[in-house]
Structures are given as structure tokens and as C-alpha cells.
C-alpha atoms as a PDB file:
ATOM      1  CA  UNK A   1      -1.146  -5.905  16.686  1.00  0.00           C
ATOM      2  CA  UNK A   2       1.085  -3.268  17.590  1.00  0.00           C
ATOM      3  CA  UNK A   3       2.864  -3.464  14.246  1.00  0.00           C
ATOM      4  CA  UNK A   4       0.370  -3.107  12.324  1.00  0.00           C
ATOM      5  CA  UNK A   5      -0.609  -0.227  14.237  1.00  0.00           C
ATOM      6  CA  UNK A   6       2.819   1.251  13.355  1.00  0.00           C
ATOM      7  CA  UNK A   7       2.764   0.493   9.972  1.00  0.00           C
ATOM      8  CA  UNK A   8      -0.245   1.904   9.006  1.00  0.00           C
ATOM      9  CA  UNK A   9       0.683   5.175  10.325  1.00  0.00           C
ATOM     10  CA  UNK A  10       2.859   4.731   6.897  1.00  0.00           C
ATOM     11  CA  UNK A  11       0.384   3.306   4.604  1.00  0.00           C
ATOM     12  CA  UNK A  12       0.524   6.454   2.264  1.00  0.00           C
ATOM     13  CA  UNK A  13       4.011   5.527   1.711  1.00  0.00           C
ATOM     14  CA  UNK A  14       4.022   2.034   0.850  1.00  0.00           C
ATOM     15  CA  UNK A  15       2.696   0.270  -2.224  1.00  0.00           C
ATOM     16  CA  UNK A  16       0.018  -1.817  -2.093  1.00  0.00           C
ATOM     17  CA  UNK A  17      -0.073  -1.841   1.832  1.00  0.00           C
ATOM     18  CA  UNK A  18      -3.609  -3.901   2.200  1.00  0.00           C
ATOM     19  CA  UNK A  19      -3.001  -6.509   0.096  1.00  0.00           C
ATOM     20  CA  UNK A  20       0.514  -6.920   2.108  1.00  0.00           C
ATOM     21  CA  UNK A  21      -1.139  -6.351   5.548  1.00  0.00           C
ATOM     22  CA  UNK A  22      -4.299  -8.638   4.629  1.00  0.00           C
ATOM     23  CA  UNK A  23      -3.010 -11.813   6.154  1.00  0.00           C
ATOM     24  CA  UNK A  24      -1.696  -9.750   8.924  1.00  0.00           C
ATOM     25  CA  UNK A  25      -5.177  -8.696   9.689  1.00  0.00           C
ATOM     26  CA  UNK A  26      -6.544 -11.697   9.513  1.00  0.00           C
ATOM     27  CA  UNK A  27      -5.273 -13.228  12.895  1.00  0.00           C
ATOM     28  CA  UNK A  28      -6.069  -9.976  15.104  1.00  0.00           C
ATOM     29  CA  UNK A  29      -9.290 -11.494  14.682  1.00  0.00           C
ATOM     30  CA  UNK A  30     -10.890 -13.217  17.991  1.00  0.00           C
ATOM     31  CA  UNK A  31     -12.503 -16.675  15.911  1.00  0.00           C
ATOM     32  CA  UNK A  32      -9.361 -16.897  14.320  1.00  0.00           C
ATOM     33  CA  UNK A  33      -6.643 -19.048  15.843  1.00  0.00           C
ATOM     34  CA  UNK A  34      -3.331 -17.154  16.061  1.00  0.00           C
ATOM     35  CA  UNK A  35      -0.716 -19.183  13.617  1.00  0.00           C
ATOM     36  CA  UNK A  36       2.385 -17.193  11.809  1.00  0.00           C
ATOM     37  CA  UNK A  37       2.056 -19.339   8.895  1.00  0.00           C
ATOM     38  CA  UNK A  38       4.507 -18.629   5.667  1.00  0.00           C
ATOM     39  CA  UNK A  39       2.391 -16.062   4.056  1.00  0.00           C
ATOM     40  CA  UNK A  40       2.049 -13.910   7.223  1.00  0.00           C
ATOM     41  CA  UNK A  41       5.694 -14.239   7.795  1.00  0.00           C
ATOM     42  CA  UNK A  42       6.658 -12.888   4.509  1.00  0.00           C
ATOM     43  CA  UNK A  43       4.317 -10.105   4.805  1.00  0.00           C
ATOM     44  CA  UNK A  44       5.511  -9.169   7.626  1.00  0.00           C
ATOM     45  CA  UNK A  45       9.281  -9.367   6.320  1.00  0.00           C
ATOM     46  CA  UNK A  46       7.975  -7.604   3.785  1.00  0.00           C
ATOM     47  CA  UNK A  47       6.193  -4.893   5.199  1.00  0.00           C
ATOM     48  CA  UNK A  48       9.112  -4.186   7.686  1.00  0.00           C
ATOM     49  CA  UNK A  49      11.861  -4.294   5.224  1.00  0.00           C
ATOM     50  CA  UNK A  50       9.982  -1.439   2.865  1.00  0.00           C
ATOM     51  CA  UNK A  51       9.575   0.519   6.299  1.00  0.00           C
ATOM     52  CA  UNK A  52      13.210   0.328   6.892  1.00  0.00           C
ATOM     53  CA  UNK A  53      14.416   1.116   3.219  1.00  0.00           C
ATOM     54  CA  UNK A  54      15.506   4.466   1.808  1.00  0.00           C
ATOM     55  CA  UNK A  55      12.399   6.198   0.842  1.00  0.00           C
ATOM     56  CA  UNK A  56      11.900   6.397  -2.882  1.00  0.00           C
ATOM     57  CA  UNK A  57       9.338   9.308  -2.144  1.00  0.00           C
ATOM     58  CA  UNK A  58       9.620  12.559  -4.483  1.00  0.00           C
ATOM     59  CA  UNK A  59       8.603  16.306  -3.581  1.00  0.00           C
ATOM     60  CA  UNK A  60       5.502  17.349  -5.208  1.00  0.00           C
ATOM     61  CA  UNK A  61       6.236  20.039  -7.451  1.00  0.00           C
ATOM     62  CA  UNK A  62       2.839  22.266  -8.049  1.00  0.00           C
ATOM     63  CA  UNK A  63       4.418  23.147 -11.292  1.00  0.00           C
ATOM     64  CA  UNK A  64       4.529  19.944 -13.047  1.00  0.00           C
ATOM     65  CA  UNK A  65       1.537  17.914 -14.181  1.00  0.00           C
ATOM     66  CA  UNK A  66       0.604  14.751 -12.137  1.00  0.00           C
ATOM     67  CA  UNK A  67      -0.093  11.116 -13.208  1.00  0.00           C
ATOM     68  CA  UNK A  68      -2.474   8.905 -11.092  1.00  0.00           C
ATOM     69  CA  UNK A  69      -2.367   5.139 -11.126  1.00  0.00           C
ATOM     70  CA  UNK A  70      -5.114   3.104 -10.025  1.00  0.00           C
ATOM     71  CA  UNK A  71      -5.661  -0.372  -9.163  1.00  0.00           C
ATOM     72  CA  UNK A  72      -7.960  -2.559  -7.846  1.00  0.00           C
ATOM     73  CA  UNK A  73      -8.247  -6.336  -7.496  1.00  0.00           C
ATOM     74  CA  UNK A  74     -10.131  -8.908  -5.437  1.00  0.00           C
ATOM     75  CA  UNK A  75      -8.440  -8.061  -2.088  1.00  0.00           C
ATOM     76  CA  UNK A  76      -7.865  -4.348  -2.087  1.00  0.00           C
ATOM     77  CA  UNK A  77      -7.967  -1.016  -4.322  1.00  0.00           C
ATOM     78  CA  UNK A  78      -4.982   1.307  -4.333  1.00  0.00           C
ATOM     79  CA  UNK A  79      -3.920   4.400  -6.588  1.00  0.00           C
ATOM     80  CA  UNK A  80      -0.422   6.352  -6.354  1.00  0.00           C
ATOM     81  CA  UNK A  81       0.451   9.533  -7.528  1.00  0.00           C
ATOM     82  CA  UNK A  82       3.405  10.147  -9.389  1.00  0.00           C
ATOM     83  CA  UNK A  83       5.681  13.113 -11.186  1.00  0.00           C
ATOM     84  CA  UNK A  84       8.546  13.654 -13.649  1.00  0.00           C
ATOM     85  CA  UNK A  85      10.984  15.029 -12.003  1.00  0.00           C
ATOM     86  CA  UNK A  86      14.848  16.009 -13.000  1.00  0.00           C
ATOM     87  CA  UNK A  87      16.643  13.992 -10.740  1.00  0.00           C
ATOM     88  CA  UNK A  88      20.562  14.054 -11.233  1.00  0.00           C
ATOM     89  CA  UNK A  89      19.824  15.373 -14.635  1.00  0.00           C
ATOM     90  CA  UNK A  90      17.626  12.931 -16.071  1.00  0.00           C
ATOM     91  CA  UNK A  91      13.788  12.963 -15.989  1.00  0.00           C
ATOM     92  CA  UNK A  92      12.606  10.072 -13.244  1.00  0.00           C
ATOM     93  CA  UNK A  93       9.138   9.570 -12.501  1.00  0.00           C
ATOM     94  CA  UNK A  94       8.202   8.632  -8.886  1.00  0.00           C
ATOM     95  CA  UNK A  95       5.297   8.891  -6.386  1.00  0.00           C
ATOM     96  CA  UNK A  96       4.861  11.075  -3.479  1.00  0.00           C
ATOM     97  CA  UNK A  97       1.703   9.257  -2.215  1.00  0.00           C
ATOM     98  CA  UNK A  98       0.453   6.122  -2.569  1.00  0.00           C
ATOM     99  CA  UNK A  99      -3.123   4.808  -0.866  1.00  0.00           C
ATOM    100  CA  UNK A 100      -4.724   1.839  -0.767  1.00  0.00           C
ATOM    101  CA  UNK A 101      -6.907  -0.286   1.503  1.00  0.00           C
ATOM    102  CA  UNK A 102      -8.668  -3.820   1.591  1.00  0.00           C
ATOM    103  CA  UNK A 103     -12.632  -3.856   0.027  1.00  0.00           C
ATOM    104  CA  UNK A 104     -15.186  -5.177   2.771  1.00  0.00           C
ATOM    105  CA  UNK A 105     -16.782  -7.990   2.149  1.00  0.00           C
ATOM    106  CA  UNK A 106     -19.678  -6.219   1.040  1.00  0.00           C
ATOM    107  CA  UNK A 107     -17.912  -4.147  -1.325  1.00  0.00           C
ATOM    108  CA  UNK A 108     -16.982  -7.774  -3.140  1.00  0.00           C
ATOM    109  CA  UNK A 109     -20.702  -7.748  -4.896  1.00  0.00           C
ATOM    110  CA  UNK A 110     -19.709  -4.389  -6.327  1.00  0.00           C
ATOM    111  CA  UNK A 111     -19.511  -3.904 -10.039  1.00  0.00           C
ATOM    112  CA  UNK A 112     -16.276  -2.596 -12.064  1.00  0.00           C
ATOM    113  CA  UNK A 113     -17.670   0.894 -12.453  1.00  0.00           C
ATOM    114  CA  UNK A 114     -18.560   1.190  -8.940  1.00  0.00           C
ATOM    115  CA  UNK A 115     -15.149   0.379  -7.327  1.00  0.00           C
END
């Protein structure tokens, strides 16, 4: 519980952070019977390995136009916001925020439009 607690301090900054923290979730709750099954184990590799990488995060310069991505999906919605940037001379696009979170199980009746 504690690590997810950590980790989602740094949601912003990694991609697609409720559909990897789902299964994680899951077994904080009380009817559900604690088991690290293979799934939960490679989220949680997962999850801690992108917390301990190099950040791939860029500056936002207020300059420059911005392109948002969104997503959504069955488990979660998410959306990152990225720039072109010169970056050892070449133009590289890469975000400086990404969000995301898991849709309630209300939210599930939900049309497309209305995500």
C-alpha cells in the first residue's frame, strides 16, 4: 500500500499509470484475498523500474505549440502532452506531463462522446 502511495505522487510522469497500477489496486481491497500473482508482479516491476529510469521528461517551452494525446480504453483514460523540441540539434518530440486514471465502474455505462 505504501508503494502505491509513492508512486502516485509520480503519476503525471508515467505513462499509462492506472492501467499499470490497476491490479495493484485491486488487492488493497478488504474482500479481496491478498495474492502477488504474475500480473501484479510485473506491474509492480514495471511501475518501479519506470520510477527508477532516467526521466524522458522535456521543459515546456511557452513558445512552441503543444500536441495532446488522448486515450481511453476499458480500464482507464489517459492523455499526455508533448513538444518539438531541438534536442542535440535535431527536432525530438517528448512529453512534459502525462495523466491518466482508472474509470469507476459507473463510468463503464458511459458512451464514447462522454468519456
Amino acid at each position: 500500500m505504501s508503494f502505491l502511495g509513492f508512486s502516485s505522487y509520480y503519476r503525471q510522469h508515467l505513462k499509462d499509470f492506472s492501467i499499470l497500477a490497476k491490479s495493484l489496486y485491486t488487492i488493497c481491497d478488504q474482500q479481496t484475498v491478498f495474492e502477488m500473482s504474475q500480473e501484479r508482479m510485473k506491474a509492480y516491476e514495471k511501475i518501479s523500474n519506470t520510477l527508477t529510469e532516467a526521466p524522458l521528461l522535456c521543459i515546456p517551452d511557452w513558445n512552441t505549440p503543444f500536441k495532446l494525446y488522448i486515450d481511453s480504453c476499458g480500464d482507464g483514460l489517459g492523455a499526455a502532452l508533448h513538444q518539438v523540441q531541438i534536442i542535440d540539434y535535431k527536432p525530438t518530440e517528448g512529453p512534459f506531463c502525462c495523466i491518466s486514471r482508472q474509470i469507476k465502474s459507473t463510468e463503464t455505462r458511459y458512451g464514447e462522446s462522454q468519456m
